[in-house]
C-alpha atoms as a PDB file:
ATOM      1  CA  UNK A   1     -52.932  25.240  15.854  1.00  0.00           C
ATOM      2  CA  UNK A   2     -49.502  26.522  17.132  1.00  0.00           C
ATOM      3  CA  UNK A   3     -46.457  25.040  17.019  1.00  0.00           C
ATOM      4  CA  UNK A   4     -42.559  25.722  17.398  1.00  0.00           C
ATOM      5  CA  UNK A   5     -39.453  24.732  15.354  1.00  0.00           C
ATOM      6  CA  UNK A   6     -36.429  24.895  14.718  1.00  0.00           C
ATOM      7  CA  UNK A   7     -35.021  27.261  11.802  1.00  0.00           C
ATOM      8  CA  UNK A   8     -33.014  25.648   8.716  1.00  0.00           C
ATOM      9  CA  UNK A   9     -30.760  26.797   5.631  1.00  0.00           C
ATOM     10  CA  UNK A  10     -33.268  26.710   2.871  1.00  0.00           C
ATOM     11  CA  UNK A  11     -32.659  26.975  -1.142  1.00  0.00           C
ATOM     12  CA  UNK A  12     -32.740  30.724  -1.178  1.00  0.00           C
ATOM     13  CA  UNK A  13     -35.431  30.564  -3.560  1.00  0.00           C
ATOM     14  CA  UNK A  14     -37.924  32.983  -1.528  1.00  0.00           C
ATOM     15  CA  UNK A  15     -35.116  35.526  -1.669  1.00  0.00           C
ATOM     16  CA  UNK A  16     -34.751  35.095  -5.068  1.00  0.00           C
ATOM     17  CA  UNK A  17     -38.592  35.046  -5.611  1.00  0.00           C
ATOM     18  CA  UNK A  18     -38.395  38.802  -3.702  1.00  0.00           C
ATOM     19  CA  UNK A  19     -40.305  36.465  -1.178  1.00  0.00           C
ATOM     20  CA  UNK A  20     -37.407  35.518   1.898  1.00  0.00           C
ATOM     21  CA  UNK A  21     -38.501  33.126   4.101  1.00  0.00           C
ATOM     22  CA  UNK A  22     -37.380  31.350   7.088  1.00  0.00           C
ATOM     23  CA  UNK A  23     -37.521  27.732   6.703  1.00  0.00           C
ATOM     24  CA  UNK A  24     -38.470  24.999   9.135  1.00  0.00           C
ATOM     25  CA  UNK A  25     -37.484  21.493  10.096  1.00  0.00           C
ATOM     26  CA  UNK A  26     -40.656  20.182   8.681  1.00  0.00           C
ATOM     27  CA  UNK A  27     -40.009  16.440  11.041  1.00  0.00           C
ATOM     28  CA  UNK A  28     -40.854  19.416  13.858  1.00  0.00           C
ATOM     29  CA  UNK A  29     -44.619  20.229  12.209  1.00  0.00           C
ATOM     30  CA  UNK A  30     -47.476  18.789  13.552  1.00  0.00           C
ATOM     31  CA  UNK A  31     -48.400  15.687  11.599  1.00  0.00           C
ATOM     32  CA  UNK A  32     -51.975  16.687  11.145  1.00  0.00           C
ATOM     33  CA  UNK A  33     -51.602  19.835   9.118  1.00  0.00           C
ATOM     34  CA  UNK A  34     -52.554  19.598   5.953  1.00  0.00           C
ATOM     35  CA  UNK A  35     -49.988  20.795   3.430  1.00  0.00           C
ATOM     36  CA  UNK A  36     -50.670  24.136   1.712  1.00  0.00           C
ATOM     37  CA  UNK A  37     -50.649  28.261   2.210  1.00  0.00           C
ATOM     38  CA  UNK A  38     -51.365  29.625   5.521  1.00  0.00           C
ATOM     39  CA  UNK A  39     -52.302  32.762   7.107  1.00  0.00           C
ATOM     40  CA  UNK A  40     -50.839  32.694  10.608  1.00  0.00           C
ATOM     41  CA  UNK A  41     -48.768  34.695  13.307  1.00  0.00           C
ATOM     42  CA  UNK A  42     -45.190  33.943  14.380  1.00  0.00           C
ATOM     43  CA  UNK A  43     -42.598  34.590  16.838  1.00  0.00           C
ATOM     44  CA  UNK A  44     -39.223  34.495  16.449  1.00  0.00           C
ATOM     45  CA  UNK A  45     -37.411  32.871  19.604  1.00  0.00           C
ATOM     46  CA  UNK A  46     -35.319  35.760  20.347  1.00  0.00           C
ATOM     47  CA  UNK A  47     -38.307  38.764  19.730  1.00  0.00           C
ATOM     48  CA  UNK A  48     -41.701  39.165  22.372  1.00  0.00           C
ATOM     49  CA  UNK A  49     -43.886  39.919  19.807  1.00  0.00           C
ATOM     50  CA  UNK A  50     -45.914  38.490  17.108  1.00  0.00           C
ATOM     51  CA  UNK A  51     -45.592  38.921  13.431  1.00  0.00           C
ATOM     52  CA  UNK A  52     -47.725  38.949  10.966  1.00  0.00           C
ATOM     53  CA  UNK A  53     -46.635  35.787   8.465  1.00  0.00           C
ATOM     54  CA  UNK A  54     -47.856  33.401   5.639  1.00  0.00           C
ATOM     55  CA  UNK A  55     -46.731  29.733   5.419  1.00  0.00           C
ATOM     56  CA  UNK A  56     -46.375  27.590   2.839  1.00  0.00           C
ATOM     57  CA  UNK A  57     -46.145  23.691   3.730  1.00  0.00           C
ATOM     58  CA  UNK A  58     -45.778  20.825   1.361  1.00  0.00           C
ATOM     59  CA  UNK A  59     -44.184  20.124  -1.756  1.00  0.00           C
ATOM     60  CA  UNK A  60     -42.723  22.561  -4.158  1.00  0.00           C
ATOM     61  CA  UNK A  61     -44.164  21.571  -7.750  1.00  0.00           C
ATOM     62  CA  UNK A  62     -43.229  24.253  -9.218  1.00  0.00           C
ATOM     63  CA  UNK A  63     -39.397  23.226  -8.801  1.00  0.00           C
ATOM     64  CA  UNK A  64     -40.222  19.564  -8.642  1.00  0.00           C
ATOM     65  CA  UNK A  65     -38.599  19.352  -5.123  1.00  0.00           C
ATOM     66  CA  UNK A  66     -39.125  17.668  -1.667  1.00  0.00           C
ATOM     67  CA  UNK A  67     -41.355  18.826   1.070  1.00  0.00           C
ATOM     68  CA  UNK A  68     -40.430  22.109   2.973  1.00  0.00           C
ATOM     69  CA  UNK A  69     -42.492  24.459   5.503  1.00  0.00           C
ATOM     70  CA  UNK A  70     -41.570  28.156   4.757  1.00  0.00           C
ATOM     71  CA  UNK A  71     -42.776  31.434   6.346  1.00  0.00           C
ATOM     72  CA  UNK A  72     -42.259  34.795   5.072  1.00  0.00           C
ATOM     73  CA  UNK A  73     -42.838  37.436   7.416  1.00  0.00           C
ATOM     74  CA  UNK A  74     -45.060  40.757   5.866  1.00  0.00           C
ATOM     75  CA  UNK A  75     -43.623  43.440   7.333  1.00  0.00           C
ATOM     76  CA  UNK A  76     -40.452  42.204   9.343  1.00  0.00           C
ATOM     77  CA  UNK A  77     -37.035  41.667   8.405  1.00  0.00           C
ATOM     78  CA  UNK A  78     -35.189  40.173  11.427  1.00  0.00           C
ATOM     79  CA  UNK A  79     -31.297  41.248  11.423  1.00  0.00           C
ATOM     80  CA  UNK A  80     -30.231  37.620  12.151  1.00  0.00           C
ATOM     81  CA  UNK A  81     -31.842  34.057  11.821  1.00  0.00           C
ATOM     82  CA  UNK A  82     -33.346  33.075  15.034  1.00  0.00           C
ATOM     83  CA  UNK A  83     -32.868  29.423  16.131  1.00  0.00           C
ATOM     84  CA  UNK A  84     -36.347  28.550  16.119  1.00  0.00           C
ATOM     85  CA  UNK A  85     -39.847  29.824  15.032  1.00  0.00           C
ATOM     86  CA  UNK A  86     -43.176  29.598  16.831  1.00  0.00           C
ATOM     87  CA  UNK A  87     -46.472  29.271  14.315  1.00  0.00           C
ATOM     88  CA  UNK A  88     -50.295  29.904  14.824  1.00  0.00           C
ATOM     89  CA  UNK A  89     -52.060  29.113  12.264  1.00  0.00           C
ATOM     90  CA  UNK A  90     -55.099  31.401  11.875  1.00  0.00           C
ATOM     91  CA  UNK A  91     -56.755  30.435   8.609  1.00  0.00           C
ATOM     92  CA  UNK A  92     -55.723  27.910   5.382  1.00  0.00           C
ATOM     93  CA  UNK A  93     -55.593  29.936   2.244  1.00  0.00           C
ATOM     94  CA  UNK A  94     -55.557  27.600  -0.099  1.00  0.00           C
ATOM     95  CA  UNK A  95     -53.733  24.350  -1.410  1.00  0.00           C
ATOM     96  CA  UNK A  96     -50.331  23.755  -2.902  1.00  0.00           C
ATOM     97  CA  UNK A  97     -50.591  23.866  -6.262  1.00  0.00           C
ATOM     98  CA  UNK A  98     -48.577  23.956  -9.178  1.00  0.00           C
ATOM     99  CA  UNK A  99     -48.140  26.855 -11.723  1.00  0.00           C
ATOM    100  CA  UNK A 100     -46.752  27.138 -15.458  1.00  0.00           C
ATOM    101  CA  UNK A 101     -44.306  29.087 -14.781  1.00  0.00           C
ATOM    102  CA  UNK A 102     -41.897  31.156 -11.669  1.00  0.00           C
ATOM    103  CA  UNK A 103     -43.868  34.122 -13.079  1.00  0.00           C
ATOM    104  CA  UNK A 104     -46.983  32.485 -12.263  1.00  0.00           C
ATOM    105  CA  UNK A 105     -46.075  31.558  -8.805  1.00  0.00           C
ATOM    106  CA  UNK A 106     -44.742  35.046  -8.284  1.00  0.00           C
ATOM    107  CA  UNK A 107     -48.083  36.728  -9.086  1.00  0.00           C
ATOM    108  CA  UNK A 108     -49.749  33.977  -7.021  1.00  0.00           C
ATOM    109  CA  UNK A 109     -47.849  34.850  -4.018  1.00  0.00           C
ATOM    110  CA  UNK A 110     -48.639  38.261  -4.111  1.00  0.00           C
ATOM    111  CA  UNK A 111     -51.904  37.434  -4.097  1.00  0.00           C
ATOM    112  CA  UNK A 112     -51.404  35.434  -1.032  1.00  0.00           C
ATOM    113  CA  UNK A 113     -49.943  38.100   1.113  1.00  0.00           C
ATOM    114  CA  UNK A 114     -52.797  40.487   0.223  1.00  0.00           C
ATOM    115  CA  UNK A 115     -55.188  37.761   1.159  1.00  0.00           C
ATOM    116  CA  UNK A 116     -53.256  37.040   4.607  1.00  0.00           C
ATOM    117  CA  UNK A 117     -52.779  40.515   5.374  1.00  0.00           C
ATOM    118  CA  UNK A 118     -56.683  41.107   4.989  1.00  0.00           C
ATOM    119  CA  UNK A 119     -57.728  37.740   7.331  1.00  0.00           C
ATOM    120  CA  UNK A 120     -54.748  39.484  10.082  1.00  0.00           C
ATOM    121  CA  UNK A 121     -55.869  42.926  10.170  1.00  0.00           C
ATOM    122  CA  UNK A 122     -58.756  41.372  11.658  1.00  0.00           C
ATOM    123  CA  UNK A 123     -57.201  39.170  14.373  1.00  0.00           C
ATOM    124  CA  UNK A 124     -56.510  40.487  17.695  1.00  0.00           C
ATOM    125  CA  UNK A 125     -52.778  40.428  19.098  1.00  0.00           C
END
């Protein structure tokens, strides 16, 4: 699945997490994704290239807030926020879930990224 949207001011939370992100519109994802953590590719609308990415869509339990679709890029740091964001999703890692504590999420999203960047060294560009 691939799909494009526009970029939003987010919480600040990944930042804080040592996670950034760049946050989505989420009325601008596809209606049949299925929330949770992605492995997937994006492009930033002002950059030709591809970047490896993982993408967390759904609910945030862990804060008890609304709905949000988040990517955090693995090994770019763009030097401004681009208007929009272009997603392929290349494989679900697993569900949303919720965790006892911001430690716990921390740890889990490490794990994630090492997960993601495993699945994308295989993928070809």
């Amino acid at each position: 699945m691939i799909f494009t949207a526009t970029v939003i001011k987010g919480s600040g939370r990944g930042k804080d997490l040592g996670t950034p992100t760049i946050n989505l519109n989420v009325a601008e994802v596809p209606q049949n994704l299925e929330y949770g953590i992605y492995a997937c590719k994006c492009q930033l609308s002002d950059v030709s290239f591809q970047m490896s990415a993982v993408l967390h869509y759904g609910p945030r339990p862990v804060f008890k807030d609304t709905v949000s679709c988040e990517s955090h890029l693995l090994d770019e740091i763009p030097s401004k926020t681009p208007d929009s964001l272009t997603v392929e999703i290349i494989q679900k890692l697993r569900d949303v879930q919720d965790f006892a504590s911001v430690e716990a999420l921390k740890e889990q999203i490490l794990n994630d990224i090492a997960e993601a960047r495993a699945i994308l060294k295989s993928v070809s560009w």
